[in-house]
Protein backbone atom coordinates (compact mmCIF):
# COMPACT_ATOMS: atom_id res chain seq x y z
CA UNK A 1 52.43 133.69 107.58
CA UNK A 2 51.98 132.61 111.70
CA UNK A 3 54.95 134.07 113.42
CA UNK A 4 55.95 131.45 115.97
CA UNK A 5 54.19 131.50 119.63
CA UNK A 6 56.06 132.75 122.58
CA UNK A 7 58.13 130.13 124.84
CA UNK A 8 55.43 129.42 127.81
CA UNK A 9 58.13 127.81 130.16
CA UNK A 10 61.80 129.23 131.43
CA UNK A 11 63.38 126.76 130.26
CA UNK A 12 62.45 125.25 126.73
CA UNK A 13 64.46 122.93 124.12
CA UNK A 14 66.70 121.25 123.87
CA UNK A 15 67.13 123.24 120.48
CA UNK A 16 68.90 121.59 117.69
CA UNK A 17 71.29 124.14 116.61
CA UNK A 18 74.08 124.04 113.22
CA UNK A 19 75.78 126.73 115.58
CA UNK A 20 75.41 125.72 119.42
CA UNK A 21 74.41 121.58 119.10
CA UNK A 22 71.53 120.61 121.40
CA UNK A 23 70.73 123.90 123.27
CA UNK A 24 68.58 123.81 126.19
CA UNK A 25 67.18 128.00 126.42
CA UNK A 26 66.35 130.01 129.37
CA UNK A 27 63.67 132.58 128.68
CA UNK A 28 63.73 135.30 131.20
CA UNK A 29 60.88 137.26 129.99
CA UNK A 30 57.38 136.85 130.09
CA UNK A 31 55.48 133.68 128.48
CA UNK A 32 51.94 135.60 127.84
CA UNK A 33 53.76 138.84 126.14
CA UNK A 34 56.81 139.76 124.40
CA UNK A 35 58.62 141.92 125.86
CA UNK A 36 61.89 143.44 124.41
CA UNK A 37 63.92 146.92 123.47
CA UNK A 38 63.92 146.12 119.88
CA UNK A 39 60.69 145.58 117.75
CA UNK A 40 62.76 143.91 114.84
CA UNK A 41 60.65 143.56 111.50
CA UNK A 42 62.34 139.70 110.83
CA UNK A 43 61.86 138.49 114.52
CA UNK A 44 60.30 134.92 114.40
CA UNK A 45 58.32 135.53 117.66
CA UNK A 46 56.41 139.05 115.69
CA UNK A 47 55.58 142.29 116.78
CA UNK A 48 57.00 143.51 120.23
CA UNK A 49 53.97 143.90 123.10
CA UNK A 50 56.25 146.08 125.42
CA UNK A 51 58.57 147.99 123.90
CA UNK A 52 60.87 149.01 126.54
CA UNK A 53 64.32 149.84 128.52
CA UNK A 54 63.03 149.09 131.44
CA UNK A 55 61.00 145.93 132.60
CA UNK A 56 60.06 146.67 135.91
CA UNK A 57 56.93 147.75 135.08
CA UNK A 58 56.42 143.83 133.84
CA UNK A 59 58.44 142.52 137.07
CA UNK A 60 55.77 140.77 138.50
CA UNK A 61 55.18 138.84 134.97
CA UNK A 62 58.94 137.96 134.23
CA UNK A 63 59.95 134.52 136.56
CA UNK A 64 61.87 135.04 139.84
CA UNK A 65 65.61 134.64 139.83
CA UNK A 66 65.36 131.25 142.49
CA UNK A 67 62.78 130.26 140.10
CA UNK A 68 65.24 130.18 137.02
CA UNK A 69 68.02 128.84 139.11
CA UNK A 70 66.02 126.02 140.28
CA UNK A 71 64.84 125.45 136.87
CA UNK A 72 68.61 125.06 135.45
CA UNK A 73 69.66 123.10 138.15
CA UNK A 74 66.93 120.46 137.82
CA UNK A 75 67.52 119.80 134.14
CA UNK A 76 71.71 119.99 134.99
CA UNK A 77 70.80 117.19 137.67
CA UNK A 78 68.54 114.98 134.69
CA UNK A 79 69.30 113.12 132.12
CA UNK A 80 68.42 115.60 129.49
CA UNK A 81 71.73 115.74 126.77
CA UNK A 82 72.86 119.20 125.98
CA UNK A 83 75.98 121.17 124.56
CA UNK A 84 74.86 124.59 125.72
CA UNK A 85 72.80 126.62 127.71
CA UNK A 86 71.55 129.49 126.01
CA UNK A 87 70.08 132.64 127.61
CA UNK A 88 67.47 133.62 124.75
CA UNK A 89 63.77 133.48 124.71
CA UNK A 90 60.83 135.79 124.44
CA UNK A 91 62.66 139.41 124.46
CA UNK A 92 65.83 140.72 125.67
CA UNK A 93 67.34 138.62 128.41
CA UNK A 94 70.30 141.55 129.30
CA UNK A 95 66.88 143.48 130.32
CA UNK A 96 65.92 141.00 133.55
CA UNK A 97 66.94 142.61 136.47
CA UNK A 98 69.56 141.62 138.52
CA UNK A 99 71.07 139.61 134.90
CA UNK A 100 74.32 139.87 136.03
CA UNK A 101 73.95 138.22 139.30
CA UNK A 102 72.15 135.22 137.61
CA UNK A 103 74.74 135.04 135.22
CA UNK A 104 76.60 134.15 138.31
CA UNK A 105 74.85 131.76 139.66
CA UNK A 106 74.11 130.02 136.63
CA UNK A 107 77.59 129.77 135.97
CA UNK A 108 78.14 128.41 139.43
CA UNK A 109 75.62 125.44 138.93
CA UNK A 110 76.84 124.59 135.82
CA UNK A 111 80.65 124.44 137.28
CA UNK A 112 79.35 122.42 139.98
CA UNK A 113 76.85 119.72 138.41
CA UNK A 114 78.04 120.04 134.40
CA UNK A 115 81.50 122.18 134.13
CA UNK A 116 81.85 120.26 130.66
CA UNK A 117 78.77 122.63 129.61
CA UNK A 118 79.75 125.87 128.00
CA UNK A 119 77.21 128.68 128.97
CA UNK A 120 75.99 131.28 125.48
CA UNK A 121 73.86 134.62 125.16
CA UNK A 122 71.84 135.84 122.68
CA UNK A 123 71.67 139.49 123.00
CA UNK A 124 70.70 142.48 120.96
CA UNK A 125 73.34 144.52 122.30
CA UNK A 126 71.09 147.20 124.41
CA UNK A 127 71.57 146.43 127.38
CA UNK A 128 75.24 146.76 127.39
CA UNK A 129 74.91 150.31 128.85
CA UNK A 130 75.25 148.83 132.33
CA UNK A 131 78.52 148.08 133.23
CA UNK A 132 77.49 144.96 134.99
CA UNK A 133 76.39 143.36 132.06
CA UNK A 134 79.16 144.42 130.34
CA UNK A 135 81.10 142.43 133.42
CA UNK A 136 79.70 139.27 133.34
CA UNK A 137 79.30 139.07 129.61
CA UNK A 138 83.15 138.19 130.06
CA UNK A 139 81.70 134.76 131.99
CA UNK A 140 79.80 133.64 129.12
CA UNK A 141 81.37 131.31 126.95
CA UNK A 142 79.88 132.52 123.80
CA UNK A 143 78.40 135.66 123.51
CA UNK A 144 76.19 136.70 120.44
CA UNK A 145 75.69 140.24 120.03
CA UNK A 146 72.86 141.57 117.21
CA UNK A 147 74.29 143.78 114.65
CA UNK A 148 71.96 143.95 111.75
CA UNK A 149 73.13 147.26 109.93
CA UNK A 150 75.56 150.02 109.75
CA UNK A 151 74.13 153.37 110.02
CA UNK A 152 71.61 154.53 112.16
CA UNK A 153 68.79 155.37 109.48
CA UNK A 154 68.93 151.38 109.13
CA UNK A 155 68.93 150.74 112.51
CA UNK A 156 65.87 152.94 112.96
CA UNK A 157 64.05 150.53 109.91
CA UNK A 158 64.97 147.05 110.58
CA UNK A 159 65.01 147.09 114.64
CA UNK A 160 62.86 149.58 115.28
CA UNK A 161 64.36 150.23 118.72
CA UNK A 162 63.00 151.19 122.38
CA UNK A 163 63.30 155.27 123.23
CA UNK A 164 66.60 155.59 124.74
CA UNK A 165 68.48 152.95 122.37
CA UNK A 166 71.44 154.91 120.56
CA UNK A 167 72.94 153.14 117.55
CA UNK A 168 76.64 154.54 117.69
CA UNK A 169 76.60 153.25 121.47
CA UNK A 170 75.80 150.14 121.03
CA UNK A 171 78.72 150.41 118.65
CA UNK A 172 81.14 151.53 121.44
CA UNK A 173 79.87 149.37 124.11
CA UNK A 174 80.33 146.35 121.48
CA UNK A 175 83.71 147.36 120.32
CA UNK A 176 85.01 147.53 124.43
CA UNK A 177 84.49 143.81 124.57
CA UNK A 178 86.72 141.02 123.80
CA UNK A 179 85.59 137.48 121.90
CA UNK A 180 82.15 138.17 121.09
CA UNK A 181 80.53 136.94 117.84
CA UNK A 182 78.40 139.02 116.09
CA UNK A 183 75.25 138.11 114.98
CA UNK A 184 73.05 138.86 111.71
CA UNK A 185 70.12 138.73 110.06
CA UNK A 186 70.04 139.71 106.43
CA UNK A 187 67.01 140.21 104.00
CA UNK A 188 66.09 141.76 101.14
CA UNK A 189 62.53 143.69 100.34
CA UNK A 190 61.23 146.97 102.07
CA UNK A 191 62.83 147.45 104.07
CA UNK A 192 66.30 145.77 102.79
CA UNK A 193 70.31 145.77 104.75
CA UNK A 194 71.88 143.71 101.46
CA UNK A 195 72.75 146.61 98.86
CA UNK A 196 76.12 147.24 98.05
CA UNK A 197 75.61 150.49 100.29
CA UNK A 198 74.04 148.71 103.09
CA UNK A 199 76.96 145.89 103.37
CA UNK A 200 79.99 148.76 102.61
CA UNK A 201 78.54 150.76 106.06
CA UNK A 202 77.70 147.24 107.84
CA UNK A 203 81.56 146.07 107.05
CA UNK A 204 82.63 149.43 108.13
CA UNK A 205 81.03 148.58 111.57
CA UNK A 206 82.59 145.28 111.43
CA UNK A 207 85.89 146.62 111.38
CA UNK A 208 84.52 149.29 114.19
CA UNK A 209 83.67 146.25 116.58
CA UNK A 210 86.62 143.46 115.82
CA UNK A 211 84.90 140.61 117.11
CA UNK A 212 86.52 137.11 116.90
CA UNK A 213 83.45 135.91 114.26
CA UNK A 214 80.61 137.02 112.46
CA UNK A 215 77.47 134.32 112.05
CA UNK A 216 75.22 135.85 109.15
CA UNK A 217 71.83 133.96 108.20
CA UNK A 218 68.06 135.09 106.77
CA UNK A 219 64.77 134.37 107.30
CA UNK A 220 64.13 130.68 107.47
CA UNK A 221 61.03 131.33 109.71
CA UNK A 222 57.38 133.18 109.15
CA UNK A 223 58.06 136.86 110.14
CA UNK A 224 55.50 139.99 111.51
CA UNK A 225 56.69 142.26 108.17
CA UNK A 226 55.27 140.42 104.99
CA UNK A 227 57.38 142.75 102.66
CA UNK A 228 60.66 141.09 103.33
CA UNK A 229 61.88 137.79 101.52
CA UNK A 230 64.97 135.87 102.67
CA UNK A 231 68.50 135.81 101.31
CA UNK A 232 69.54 132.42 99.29
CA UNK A 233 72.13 130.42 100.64
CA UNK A 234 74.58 131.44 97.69
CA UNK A 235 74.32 134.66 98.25
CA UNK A 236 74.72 134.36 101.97
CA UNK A 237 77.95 132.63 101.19
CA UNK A 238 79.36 135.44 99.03
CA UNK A 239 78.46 138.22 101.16
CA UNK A 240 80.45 136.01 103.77
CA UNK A 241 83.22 135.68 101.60
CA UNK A 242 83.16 139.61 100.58
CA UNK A 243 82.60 140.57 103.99
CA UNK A 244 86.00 138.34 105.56
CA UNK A 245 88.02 140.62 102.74
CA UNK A 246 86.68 143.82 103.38
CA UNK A 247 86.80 143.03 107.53
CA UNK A 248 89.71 140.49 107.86
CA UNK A 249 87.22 138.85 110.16
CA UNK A 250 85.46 135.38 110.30
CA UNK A 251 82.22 135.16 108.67
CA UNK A 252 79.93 132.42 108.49
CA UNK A 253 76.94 131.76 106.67
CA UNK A 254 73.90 129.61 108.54
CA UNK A 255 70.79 128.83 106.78
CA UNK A 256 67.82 126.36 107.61
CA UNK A 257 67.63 125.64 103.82
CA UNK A 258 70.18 124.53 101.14
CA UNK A 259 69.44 127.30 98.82
């Protein structure tokens, strides 16, 4: 299968989505390379180009800050009929430097052209070591934080993380914030996070984190790894339905198919 090409503008979409309605993204990464902290075997975009912490080594290929906010505010100013704004794209968007500051000014646009707007994130979770991040995460309307598995030998399989990345962190940093959804992809194959082992330790983590909701869905788009097959939508819904008794926290089940 063709993995899906990279975004090649900052702003792309509207996106139809069952979870965030008409989505209009900002990609804060490069559009001729992907770069991100996690090289994720599902991820719809493929294999990871620059597998990294730290971008500024790709600085002069990510798009400059005025360049973003001039983007947003011209579609804010159009005609163009969205729900959300999404901070997504090509890699990690908690890895652009100087996030947090954007975050700000984004926000500040969208209170003064579109407050009716609500603002989300789409995050793997790693850059949550800086505390300003961690700050203006609590800005964001709806954050969506990645959490795949629940032990680290999983961790090490399915996201295939950047040098530096420490899974029991990411736990802490995720269970120090308030409101956040989780978010989770869930596959079977080699390798696999649906066994009865994988979901006890990934409910375990649940419970770890508290967030206000859990969105769970599979792989409804070609992927790099050709060894992994999606979940069906019944299943989905009963690991849903085990996980809000074992966690006593919302789950819900998303799928591009019926079945």
């Amino acid at each position: 299968m063709t993995v899906l090409p990279l975004q090649s503008t900052i702003l792309y979409g509207p996106v139809r989505s069952r979870r965030l309605g008409r989505s209009l993204g900002i990609n804060l990464m490069s559009c001729d390379y992907k770069v991100c902290s996690f090289n994720c075997v599902y991820c719809h975009y493929g294999w990871t180009d620059r597998l990294t912490l730290d971008v500024h080594k790709c600085v002069d290929d990510l798009p400059r800050s005025e360049e973003v906010v001039k983007a947003v505010e011209g579609a804010l100013r159009s005609s163009v009929e969205i729900d959300f704004l999404t901070f997504s794209g090509n890699g990690e968007p908690t890895l652009y430097p100087g996030f947090a500051q954007l975050v700000d000014e984004i926000v500040g646009i969208r209170d003064m052209h579109r407050p009716e707007l609500k603002i989300a994130l789409l995050s793997n979770s790693t850059g949550l070591g800086d505390e300003n991040v961690r700050r203006c995460v609590r800005k964001i309307d709806v954050p969506v934080f990645k959490l795949d598995v629940g032990t680290e030998g999983k961790f090490r399989a399915i996201n295939r993380p950047a040098e530096g990345v420490e899974f029991e962190e990411i736990l802490d940093y995720l269970a120090s914030l308030e409101g956040i959804c989780l978010q989770t992809a869930l596959f079977e194959g080699t390798p696999s996070n649906v066994s009865e082992e994988d979901l006890t330790h990934y409910f375990g983590c649940v419970r770890q984190v508290k967030p206000a909701e859990v969105h769970i869905y599979s792989i409804d788009r070609p992927v790099p790894q050709s060894n992994i097959m999606r979940v069906s939508r019944e299943k989905l819904d009963r690991i849903a339905l085990l996980g809000e008794k074992e966690t006593r926290v919302r789950i819900r089940a998303f799928s591009l198919r019926d079945s």
